[in-house]
C-alpha atoms as a PDB file:
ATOM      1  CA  UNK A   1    -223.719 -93.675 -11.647  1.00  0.00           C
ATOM      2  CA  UNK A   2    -221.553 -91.163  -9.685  1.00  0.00           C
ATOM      3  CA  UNK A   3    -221.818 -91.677  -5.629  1.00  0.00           C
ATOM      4  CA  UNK A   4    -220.849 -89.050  -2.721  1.00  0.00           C
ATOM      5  CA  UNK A   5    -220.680 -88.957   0.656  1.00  0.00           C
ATOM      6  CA  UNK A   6    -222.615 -87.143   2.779  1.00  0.00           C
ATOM      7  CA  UNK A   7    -221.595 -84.271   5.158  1.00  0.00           C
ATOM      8  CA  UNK A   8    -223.648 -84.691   7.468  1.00  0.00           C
ATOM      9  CA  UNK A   9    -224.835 -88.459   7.914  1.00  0.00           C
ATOM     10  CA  UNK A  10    -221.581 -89.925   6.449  1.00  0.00           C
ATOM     11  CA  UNK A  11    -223.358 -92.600   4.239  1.00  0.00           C
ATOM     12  CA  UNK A  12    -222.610 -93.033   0.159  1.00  0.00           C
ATOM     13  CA  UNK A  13    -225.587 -92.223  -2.077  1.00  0.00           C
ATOM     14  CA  UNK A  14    -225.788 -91.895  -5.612  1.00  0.00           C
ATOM     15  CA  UNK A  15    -225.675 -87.736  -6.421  1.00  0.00           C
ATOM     16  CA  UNK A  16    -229.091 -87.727  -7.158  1.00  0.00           C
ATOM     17  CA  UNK A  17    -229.903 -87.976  -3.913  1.00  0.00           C
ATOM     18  CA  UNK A  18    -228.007 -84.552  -3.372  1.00  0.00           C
ATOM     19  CA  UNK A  19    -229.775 -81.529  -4.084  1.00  0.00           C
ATOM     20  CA  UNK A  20    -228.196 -79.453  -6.856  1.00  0.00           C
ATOM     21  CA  UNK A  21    -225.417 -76.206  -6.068  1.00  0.00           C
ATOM     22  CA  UNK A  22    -223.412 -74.761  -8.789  1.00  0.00           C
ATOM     23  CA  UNK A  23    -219.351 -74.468  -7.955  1.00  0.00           C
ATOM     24  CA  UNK A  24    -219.959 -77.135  -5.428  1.00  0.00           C
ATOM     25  CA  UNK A  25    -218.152 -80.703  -6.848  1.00  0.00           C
ATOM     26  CA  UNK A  26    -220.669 -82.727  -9.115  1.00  0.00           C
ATOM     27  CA  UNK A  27    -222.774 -79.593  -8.995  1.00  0.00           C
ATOM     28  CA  UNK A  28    -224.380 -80.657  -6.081  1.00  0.00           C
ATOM     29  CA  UNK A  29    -224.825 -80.142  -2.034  1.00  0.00           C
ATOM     30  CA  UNK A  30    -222.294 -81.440   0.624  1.00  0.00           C
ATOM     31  CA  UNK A  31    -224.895 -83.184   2.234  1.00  0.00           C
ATOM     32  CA  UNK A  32    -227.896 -85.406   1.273  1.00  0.00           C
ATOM     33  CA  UNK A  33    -231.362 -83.825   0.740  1.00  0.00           C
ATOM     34  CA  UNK A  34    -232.432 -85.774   3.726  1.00  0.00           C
ATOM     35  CA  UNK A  35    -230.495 -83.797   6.089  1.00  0.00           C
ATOM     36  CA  UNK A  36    -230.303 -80.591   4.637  1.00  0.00           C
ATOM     37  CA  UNK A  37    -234.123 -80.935   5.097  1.00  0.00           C
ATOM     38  CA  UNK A  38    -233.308 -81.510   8.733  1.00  0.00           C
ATOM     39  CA  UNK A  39    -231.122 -78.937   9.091  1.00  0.00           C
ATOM     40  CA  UNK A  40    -233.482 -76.201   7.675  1.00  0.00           C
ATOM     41  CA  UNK A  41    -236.651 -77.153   9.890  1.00  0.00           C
ATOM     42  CA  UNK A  42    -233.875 -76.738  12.644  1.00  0.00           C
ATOM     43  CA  UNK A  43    -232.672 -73.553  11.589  1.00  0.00           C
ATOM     44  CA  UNK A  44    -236.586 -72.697  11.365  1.00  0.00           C
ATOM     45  CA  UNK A  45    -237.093 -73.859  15.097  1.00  0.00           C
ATOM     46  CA  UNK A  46    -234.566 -71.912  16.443  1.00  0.00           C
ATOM     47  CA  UNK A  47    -234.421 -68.783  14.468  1.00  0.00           C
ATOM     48  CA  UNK A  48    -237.907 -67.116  14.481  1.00  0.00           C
ATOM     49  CA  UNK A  49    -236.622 -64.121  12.543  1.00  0.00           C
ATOM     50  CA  UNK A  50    -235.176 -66.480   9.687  1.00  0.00           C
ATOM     51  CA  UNK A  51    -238.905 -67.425   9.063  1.00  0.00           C
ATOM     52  CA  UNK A  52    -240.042 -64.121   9.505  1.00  0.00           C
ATOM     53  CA  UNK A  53    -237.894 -63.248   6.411  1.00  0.00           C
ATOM     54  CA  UNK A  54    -239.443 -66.386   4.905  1.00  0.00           C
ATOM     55  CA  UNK A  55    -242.423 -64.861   5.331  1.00  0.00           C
ATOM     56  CA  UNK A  56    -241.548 -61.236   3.869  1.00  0.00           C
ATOM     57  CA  UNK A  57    -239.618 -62.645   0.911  1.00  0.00           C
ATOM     58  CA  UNK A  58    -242.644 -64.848   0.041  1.00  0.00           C
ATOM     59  CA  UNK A  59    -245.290 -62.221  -0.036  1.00  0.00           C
ATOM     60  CA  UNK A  60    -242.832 -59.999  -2.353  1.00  0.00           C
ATOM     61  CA  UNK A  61    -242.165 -62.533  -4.630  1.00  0.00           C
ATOM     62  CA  UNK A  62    -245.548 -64.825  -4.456  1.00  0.00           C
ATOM     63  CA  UNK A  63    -246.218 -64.584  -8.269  1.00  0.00           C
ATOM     64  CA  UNK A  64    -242.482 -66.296  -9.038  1.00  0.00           C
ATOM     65  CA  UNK A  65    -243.509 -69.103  -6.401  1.00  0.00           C
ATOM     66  CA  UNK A  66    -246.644 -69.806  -7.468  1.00  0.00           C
ATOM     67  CA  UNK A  67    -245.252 -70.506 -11.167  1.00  0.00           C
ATOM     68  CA  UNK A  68    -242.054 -72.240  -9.825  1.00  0.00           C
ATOM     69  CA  UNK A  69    -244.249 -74.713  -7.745  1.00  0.00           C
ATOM     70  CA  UNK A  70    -246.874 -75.452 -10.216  1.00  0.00           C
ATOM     71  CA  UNK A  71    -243.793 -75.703 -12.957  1.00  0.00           C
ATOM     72  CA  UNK A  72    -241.966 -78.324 -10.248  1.00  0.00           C
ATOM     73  CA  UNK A  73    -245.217 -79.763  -9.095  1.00  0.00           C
ATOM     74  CA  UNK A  74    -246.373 -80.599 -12.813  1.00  0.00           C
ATOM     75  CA  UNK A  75    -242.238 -82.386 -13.388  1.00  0.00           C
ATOM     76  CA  UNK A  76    -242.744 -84.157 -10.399  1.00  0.00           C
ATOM     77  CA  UNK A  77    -246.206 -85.784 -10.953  1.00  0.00           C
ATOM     78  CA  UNK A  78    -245.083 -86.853 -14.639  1.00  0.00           C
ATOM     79  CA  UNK A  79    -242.224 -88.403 -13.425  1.00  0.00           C
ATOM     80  CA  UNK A  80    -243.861 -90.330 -10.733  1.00  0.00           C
ATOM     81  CA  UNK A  81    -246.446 -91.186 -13.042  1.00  0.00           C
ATOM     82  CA  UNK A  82    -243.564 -92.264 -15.446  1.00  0.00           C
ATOM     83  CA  UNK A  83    -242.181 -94.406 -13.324  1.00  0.00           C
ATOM     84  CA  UNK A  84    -245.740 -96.208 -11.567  1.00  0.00           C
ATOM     85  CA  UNK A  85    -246.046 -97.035 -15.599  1.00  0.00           C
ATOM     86  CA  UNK A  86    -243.055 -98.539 -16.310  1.00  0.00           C
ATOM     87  CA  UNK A  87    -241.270-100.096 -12.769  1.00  0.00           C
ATOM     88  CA  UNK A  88    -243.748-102.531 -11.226  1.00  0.00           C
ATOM     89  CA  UNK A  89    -241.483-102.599  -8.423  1.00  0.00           C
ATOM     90  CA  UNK A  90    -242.355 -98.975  -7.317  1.00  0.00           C
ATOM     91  CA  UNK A  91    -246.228 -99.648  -8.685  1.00  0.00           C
ATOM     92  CA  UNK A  92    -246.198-102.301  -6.384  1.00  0.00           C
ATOM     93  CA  UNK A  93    -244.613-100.674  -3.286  1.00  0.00           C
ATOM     94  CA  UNK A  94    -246.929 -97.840  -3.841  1.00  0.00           C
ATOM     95  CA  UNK A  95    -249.922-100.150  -4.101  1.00  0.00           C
ATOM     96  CA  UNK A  96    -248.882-101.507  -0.467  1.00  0.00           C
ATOM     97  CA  UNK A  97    -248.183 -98.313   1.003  1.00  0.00           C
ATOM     98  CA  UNK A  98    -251.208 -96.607  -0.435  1.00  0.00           C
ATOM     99  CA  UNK A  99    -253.552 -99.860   1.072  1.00  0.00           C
ATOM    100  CA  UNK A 100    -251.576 -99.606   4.336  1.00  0.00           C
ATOM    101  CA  UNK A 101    -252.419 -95.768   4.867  1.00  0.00           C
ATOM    102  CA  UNK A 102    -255.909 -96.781   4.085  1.00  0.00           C
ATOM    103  CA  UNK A 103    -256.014 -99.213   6.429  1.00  0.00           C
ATOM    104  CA  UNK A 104    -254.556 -96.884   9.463  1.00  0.00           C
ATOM    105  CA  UNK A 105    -256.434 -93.685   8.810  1.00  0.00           C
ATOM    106  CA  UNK A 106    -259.952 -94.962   8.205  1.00  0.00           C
ATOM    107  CA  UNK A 107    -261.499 -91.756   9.147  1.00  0.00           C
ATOM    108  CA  UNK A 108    -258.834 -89.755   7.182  1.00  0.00           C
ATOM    109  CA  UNK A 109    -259.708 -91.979   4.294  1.00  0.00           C
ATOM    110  CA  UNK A 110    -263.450 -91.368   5.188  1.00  0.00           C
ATOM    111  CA  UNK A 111    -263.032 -87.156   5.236  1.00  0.00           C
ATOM    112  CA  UNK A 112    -261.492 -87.191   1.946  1.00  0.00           C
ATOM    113  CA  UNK A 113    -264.211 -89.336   0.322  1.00  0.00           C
ATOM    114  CA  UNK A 114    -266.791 -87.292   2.063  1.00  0.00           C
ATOM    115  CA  UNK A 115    -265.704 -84.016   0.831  1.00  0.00           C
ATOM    116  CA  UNK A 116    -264.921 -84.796  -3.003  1.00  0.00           C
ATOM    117  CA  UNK A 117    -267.900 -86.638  -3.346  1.00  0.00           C
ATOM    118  CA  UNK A 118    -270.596 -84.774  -1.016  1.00  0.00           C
ATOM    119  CA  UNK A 119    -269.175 -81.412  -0.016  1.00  0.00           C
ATOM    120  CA  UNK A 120    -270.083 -82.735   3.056  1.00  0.00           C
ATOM    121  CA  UNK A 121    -267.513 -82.143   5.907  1.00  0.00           C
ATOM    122  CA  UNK A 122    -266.587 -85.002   8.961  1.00  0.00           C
ATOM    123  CA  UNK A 123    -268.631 -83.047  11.696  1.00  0.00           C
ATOM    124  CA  UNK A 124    -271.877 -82.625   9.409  1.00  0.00           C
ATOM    125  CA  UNK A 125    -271.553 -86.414   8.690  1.00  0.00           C
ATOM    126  CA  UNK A 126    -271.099 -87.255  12.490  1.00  0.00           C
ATOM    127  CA  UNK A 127    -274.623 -84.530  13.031  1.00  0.00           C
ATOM    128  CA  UNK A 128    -276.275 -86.786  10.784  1.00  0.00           C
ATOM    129  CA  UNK A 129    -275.556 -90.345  12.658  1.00  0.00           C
ATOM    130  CA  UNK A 130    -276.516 -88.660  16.008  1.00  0.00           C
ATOM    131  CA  UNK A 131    -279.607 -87.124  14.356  1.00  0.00           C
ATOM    132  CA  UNK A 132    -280.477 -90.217  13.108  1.00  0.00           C
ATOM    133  CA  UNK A 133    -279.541 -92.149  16.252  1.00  0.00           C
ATOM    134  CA  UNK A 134    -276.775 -94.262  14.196  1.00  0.00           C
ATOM    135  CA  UNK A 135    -279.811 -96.134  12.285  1.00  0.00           C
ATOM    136  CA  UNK A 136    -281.195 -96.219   8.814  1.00  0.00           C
ATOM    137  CA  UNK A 137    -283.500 -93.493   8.174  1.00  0.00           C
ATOM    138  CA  UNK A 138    -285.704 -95.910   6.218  1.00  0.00           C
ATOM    139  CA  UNK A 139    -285.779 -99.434   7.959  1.00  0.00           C
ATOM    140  CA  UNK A 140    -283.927 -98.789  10.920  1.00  0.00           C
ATOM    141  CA  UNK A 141    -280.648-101.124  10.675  1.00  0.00           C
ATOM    142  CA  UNK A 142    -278.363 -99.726  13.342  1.00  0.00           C
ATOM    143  CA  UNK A 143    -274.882-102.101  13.233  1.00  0.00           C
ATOM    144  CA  UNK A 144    -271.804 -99.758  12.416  1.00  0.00           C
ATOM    145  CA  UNK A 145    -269.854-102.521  12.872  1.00  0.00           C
ATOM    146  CA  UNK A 146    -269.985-103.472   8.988  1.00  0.00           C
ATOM    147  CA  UNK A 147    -268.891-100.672   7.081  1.00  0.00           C
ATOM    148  CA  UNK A 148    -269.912-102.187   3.652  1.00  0.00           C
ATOM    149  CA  UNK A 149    -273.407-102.114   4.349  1.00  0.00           C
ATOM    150  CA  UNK A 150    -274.224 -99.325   6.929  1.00  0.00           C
ATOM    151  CA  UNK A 151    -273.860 -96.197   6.760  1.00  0.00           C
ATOM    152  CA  UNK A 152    -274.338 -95.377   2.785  1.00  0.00           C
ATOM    153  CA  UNK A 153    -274.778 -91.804   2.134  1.00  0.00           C
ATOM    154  CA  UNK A 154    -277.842 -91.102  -0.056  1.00  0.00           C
ATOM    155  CA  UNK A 155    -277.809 -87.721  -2.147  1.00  0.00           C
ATOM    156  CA  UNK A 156    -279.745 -86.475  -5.064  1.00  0.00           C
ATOM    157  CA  UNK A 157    -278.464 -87.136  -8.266  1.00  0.00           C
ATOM    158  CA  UNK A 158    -279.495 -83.889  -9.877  1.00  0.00           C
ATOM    159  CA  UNK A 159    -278.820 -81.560  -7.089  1.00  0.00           C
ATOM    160  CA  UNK A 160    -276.275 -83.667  -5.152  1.00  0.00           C
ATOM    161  CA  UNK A 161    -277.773 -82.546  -2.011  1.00  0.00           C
ATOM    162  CA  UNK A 162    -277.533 -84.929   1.375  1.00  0.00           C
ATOM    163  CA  UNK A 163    -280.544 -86.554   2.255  1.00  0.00           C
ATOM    164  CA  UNK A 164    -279.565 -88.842   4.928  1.00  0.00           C
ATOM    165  CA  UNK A 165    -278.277 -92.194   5.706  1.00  0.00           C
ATOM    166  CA  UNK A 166    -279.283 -95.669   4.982  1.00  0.00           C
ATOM    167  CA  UNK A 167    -278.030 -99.002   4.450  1.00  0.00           C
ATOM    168  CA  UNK A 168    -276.858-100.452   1.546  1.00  0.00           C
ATOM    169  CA  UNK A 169    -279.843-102.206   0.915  1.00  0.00           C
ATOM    170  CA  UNK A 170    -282.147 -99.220   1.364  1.00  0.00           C
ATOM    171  CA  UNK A 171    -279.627 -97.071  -0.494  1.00  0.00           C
ATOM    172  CA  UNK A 172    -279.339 -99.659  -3.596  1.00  0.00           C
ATOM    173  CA  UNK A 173    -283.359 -99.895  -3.464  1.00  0.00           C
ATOM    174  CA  UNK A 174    -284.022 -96.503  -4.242  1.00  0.00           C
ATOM    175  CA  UNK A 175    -281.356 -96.166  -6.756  1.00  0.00           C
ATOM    176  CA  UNK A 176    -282.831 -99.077  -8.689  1.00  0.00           C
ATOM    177  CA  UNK A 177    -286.217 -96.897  -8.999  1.00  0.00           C
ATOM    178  CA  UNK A 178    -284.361 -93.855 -10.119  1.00  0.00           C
ATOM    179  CA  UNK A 179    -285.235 -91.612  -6.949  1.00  0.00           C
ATOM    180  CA  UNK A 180    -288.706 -91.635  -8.715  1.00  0.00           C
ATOM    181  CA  UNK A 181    -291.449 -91.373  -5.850  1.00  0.00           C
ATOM    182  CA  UNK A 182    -294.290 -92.282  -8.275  1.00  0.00           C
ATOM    183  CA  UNK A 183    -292.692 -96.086  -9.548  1.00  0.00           C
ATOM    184  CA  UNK A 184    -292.269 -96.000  -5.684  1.00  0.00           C
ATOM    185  CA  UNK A 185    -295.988 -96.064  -4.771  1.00  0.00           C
ATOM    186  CA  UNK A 186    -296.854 -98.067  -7.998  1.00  0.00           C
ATOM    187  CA  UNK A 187    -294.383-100.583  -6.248  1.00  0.00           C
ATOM    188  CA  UNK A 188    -296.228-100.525  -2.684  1.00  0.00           C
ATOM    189  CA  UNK A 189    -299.714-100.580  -4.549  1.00  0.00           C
ATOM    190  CA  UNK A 190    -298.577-103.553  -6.676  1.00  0.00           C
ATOM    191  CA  UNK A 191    -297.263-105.383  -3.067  1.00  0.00           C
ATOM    192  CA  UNK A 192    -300.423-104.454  -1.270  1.00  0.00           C
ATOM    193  CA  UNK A 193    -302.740-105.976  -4.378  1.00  0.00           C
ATOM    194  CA  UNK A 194    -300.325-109.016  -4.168  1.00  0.00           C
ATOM    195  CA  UNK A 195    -299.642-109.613  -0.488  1.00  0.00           C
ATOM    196  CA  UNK A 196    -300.458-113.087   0.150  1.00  0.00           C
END
């Protein structure tokens, strides 16, 4: 594997590393990706017409970009996924750093979840705890503190609309009878006739 110095940080990396440049040696960069990255957000900082032209030259030629990103983005993902397949070293490492963001960014973790599954954005989620006043809107259970069984977001299955919030047990119950309202009185008639 061929190695070059970089420019700019003075450290030997394998020319991958380098971004590519025809007529420069190797057919790649004087410096590093890493800092040529940091020396265009510089350049952006400082020079406010250089992304002004940005700007322009994007808008004329948005149809090229759009194809050259989806082109690069689709290389990109295969090759990751590639590579999660076949090194477990990088499967694992990616494992770990996935778990760690998780772990930092609860809330991030929580906005994502909330929108894919619900359509349901953080602020209408936070309405529905204070209009609830944090509890179950069945029995009442009101500690936060254990996210695995309070609050469970309960939605209808055929329209996926929000109801409201309960906790797991309330959430599982109701799932159990199908969201079916009549099996649900049959159930309290059956209790009532039985109550001992």
């Amino acid at each position: 594997m061929k190695t070059k110095i970089c420019n700019k940080c003075f450290e030997e990396k394998s020319i991958l590393e380098f971004g590519t440049h025809q007529g420069c040696l190797y057919g790649v960069r004087p410096v590093c990706k890493k800092c040529y990255s940091k020396i265009q957000t510089e350049k952006q900082k400082n020079n406010p017409k250089y992304k002004a032209y940005q700007k322009e030259h994007y808008q004329k030629n948005k149809l090229y970009y759009k194809k050259y990103q989806q082109k690069n983005k689709s290389k990109r993902r295969n090759a990751r996924r590639k590579k999660y397949a076949t090194d477990p070293n990088y499967r694992a490492k990616m494992i770990k750093a996935a778990k760690t963001y998780r772990d930092e960014n609860p809330d991030q973790m929580k906005k994502y979840e909330l929108k894919k599954s619900y359509n349901l954005t953080w602020n209408e989620f936070k309405e529905l705890q204070v209009n609830q006043n944090y509890k179950c809107a069945i029995c009442g259970f009101e500690d936060n503190g254990d996210k695995a069984f309070f609050p469970f977001i309960d939605h209808c299955h055929k329209t996926n609309k929000v109801r409201g919030l309960l906790c797991s047990k309330c959430n599982f119950g109701i799932g159990q009878f199908n969201d079916d309202t009549n099996l649900l009185k049959k159930a309290i008639r059956y209790l009532e006739a039985n109550n001992a």
